[in-house]
Structure formats: C-alpha cells, structure tokens
N, C-alpha and C. Protein backbone atom coordinates (compact mmCIF):
# COMPACT_ATOMS: atom_id res chain seq x y z
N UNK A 1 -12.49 -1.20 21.69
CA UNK A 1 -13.86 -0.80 21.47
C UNK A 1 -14.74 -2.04 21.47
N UNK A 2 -15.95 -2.07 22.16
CA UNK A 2 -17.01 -2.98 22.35
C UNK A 2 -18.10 -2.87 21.99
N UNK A 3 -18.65 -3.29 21.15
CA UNK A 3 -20.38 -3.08 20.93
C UNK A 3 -20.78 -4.42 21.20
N UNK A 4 -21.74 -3.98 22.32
CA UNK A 4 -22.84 -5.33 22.44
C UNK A 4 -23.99 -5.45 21.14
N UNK A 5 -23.76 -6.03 20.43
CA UNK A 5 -24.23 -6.30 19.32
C UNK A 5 -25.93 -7.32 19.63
N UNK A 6 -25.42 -7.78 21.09
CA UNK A 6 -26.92 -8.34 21.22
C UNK A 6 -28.24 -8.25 21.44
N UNK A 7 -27.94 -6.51 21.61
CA UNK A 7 -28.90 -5.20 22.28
C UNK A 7 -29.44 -4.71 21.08
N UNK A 8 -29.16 -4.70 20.27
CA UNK A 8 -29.73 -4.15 18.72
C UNK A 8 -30.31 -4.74 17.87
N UNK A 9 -31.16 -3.91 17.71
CA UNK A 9 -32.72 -4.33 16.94
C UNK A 9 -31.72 -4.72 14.99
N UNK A 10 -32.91 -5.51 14.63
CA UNK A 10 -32.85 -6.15 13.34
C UNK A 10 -32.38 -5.22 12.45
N UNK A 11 -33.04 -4.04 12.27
CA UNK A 11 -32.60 -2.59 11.43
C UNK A 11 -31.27 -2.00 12.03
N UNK A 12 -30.98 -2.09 13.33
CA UNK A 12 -30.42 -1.41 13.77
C UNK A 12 -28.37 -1.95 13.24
N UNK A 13 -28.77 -4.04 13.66
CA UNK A 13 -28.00 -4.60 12.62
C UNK A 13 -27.01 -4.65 11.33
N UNK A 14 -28.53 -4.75 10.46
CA UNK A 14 -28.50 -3.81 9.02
C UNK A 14 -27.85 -2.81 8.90
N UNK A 15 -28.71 -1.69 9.47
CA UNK A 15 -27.67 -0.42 9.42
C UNK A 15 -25.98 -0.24 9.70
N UNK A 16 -25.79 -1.47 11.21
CA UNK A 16 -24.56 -1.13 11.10
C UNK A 16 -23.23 -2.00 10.15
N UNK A 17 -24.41 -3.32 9.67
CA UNK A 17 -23.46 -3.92 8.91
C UNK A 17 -23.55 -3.74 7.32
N UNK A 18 -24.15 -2.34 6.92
CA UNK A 18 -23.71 -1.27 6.01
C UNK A 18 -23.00 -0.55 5.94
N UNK A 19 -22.42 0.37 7.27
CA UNK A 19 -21.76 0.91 7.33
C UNK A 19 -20.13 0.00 7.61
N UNK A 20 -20.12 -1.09 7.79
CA UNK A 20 -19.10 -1.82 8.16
C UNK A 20 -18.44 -2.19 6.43
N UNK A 21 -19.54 -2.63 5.61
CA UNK A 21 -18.96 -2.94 4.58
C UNK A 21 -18.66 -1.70 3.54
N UNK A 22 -19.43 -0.53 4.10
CA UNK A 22 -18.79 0.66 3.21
C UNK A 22 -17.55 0.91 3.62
N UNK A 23 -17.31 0.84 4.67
CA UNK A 23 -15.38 1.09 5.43
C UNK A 23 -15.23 0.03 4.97
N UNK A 24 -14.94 -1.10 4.90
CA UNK A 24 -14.28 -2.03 4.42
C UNK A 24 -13.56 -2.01 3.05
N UNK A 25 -14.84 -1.57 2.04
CA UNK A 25 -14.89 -0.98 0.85
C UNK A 25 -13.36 -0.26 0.46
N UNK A 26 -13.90 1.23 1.29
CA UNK A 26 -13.19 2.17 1.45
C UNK A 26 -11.93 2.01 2.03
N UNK A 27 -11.65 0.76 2.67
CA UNK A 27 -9.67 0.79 2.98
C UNK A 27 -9.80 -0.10 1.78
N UNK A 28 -9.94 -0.69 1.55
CA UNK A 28 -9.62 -1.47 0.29
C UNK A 28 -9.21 -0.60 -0.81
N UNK A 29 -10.03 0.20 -1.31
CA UNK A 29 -9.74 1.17 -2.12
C UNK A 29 -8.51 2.13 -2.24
N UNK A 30 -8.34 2.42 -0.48
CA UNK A 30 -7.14 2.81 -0.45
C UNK A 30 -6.21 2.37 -1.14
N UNK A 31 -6.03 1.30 -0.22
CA UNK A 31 -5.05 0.69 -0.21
C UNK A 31 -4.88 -0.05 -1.39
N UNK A 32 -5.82 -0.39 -2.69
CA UNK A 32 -5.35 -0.62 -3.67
C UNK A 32 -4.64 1.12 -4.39
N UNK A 33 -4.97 2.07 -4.14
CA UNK A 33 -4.57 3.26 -4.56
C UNK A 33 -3.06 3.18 -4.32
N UNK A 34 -2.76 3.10 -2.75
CA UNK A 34 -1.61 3.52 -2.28
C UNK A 34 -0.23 2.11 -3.15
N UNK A 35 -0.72 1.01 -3.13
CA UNK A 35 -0.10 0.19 -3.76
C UNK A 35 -0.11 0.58 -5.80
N UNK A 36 -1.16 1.22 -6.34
CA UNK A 36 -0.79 1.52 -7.71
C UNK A 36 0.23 2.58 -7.99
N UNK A 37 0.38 3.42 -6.86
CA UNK A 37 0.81 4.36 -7.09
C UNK A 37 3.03 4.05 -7.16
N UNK A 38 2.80 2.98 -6.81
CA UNK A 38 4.04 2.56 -7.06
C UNK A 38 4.20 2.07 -8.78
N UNK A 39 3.28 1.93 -9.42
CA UNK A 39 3.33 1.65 -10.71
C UNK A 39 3.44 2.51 -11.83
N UNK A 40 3.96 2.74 -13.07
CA UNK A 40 3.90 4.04 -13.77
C UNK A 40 3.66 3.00 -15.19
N UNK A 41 3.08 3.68 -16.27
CA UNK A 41 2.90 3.10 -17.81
C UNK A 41 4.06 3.11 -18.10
N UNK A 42 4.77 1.69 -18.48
CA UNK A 42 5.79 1.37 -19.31
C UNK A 42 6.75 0.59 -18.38
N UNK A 43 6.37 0.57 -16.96
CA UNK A 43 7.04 -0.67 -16.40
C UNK A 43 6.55 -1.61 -16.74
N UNK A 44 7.82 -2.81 -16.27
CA UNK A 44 7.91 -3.64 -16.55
C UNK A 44 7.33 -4.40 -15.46
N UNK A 45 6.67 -5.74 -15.19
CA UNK A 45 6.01 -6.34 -14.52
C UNK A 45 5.89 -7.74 -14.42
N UNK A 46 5.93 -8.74 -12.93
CA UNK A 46 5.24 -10.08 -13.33
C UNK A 46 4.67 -10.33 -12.30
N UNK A 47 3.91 -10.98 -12.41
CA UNK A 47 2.57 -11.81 -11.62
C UNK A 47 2.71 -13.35 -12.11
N UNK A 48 2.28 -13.75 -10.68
CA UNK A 48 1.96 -15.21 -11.14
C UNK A 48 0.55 -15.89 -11.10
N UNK A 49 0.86 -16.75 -12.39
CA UNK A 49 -0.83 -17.47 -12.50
C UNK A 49 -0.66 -18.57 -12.61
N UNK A 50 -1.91 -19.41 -13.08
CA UNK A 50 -1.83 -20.46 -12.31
C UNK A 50 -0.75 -22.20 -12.82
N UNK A 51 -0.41 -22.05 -13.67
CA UNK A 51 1.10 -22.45 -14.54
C UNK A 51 2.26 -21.88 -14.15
N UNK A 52 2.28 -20.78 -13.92
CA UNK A 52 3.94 -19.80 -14.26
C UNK A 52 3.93 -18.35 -14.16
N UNK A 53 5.65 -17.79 -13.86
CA UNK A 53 5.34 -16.51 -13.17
C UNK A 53 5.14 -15.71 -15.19
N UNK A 54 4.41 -14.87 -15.25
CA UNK A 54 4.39 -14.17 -16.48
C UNK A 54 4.87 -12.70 -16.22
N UNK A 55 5.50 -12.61 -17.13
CA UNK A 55 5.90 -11.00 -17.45
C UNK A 55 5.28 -9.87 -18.07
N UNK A 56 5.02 -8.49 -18.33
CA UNK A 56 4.30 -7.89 -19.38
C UNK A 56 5.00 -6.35 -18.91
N UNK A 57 4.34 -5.75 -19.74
CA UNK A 57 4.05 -4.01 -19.53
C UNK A 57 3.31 -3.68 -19.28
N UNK A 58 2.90 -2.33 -17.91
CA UNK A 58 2.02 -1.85 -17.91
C UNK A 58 1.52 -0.66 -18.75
N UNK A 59 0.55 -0.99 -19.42
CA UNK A 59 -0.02 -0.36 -20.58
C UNK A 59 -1.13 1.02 -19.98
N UNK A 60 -2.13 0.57 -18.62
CA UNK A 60 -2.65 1.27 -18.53
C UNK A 60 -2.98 1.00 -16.76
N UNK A 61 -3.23 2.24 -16.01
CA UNK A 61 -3.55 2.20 -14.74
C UNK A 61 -5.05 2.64 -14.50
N UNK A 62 -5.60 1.63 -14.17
CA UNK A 62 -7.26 1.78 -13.60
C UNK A 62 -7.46 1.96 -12.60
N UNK A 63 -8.93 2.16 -11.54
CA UNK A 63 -9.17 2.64 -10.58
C UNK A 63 -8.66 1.09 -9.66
N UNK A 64 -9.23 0.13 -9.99
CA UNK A 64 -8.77 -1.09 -9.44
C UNK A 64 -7.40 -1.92 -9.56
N UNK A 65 -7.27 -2.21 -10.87
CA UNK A 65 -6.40 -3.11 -11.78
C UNK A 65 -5.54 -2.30 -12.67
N UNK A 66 -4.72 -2.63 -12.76
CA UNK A 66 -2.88 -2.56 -14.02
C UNK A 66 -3.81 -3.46 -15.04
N UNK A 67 -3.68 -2.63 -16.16
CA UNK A 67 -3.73 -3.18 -17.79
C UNK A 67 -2.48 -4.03 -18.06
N UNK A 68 -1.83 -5.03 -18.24
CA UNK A 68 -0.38 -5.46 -18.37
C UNK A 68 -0.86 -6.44 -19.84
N UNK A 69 0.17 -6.19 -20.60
CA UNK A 69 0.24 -6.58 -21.59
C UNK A 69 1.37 -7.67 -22.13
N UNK A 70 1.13 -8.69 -22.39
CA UNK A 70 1.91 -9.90 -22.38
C UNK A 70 1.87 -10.40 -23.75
N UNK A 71 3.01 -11.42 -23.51
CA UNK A 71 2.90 -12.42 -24.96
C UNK A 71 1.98 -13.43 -25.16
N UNK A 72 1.32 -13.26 -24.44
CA UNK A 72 -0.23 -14.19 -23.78
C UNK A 72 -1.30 -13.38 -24.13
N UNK A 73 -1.13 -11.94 -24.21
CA UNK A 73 -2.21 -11.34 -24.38
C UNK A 73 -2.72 -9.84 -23.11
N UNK A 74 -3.69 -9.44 -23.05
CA UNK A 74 -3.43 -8.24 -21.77
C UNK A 74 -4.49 -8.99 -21.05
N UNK A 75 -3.94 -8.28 -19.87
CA UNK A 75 -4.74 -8.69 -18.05
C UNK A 75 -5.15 -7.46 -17.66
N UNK A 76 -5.89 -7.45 -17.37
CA UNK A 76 -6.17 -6.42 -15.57
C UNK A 76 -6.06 -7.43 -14.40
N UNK A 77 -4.62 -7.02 -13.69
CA UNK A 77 -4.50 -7.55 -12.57
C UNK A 77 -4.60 -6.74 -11.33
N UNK A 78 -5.02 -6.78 -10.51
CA UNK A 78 -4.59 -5.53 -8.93
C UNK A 78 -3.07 -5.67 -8.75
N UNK A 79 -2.86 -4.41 -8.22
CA UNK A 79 -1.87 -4.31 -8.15
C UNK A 79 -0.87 -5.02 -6.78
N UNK A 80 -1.58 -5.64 -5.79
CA UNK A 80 -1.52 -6.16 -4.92
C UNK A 80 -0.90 -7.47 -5.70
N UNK A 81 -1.31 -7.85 -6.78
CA UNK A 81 -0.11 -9.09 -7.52
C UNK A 81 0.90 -8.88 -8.09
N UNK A 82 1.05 -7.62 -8.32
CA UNK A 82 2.26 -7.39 -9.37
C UNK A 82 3.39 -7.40 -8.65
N UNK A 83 4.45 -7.63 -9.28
CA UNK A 83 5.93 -7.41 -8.91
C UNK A 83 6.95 -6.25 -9.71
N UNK A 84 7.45 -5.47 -9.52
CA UNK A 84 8.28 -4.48 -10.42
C UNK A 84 9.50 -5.80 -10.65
N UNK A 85 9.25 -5.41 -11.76
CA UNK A 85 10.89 -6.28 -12.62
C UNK A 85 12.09 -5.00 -12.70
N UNK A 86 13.20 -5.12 -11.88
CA UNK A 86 13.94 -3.78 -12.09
C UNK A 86 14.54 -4.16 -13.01
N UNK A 87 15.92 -3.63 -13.69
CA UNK A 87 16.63 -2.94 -14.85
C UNK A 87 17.74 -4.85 -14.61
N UNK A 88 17.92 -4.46 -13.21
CA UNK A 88 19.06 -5.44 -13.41
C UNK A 88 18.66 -6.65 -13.20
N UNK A 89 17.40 -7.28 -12.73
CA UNK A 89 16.17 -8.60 -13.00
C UNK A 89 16.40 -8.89 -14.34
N UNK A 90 16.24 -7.77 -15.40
CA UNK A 90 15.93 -7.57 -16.56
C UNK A 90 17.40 -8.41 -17.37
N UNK A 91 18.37 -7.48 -16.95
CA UNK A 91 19.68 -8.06 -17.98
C UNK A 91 19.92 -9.03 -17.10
N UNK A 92 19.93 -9.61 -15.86
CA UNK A 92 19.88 -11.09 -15.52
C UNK A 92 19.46 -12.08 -16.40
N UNK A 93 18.10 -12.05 -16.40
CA UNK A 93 17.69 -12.92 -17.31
C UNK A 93 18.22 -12.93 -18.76
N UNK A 94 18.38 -11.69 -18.92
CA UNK A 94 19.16 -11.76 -20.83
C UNK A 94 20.13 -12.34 -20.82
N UNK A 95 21.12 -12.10 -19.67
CA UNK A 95 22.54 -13.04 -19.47
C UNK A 95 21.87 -14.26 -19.84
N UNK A 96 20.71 -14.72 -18.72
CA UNK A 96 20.81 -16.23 -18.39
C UNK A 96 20.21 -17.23 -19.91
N UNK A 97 19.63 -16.35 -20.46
CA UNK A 97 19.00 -16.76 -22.14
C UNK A 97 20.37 -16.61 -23.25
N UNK A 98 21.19 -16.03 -22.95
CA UNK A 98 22.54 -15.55 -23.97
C UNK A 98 23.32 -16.89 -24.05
C-alpha cells in the first residue's frame, strides 16, 4: 500500500496522522491484553530492573500493568516485562539457597 503523502493538504495530514496514532494505540492495547492474559493473581513473577532480576506476586491485573508485589515493595509493570517463574524455577532456587 502507497499513499503519496505529498498530495495532501495540512488538515488532510493531521487527520491522517490521528488516525495513525489511534491504530497504533489500539494494537498496543491489544497486544498488551493478549500478553496479560497469560497472567493470573497469585503467580509468581520476575522482571528486571535496573540493579537485578526481582521476583514478586501478582497481586492485581490492570488494563495496562501487573500489580506485583515484592520484598521491595509493589510495581505496576506491563506485562511485556514479566517472566512466569514456574514451580520447578521455584524449588531450583530453594535447592540452590539450601
């Protein structure tokens, strides 16, 4: 698909680079949807910041961001950072602390 973009008036512009950032918007949204939906309250979770990877629970699911709750304190992170910590991540590490 081609639009000569050099043929269009100042409004005409505008108009379409409104409608460009409402779709833009709108996969974003998706696609933060389609990625939360892998998340449920009471997994387990880590993200990394800007020191170290941190761990928490997810406490609560928002339209944007995971509530995750840490020994640091709670985040809203997108879910596009999170990582699922599975069962056996989990007793790994308990081994590796034992």
């Amino acid at each position: 698909m081609s639009i000569d973009i050099d043929k269009l008036s100042k409004e005409q512009l505008l108009a379409l680079n409104r409608r460009i950032v409402e779709r833009l918007n709108y996969l974003a949204a998706r696609e933060t949807l389609e990625v939360s939906k892998k998340f449920r309250v009471g997994d387990t979770v880590e993200f990394q910041s800007e020191e170290s990877t941190i761990q928490g629970l997810v406490i609560r699911i928002n339209r944007k961001t995971l509530s995750i709750r840490t020994k640091e304190g709670q985040w809203n992170i997108p879910p596009q950072f999170l990582k699922k910590v599975t069962q056996e991540e989990k007793n790994r590490k308990l081994r590796i602390v034992e």
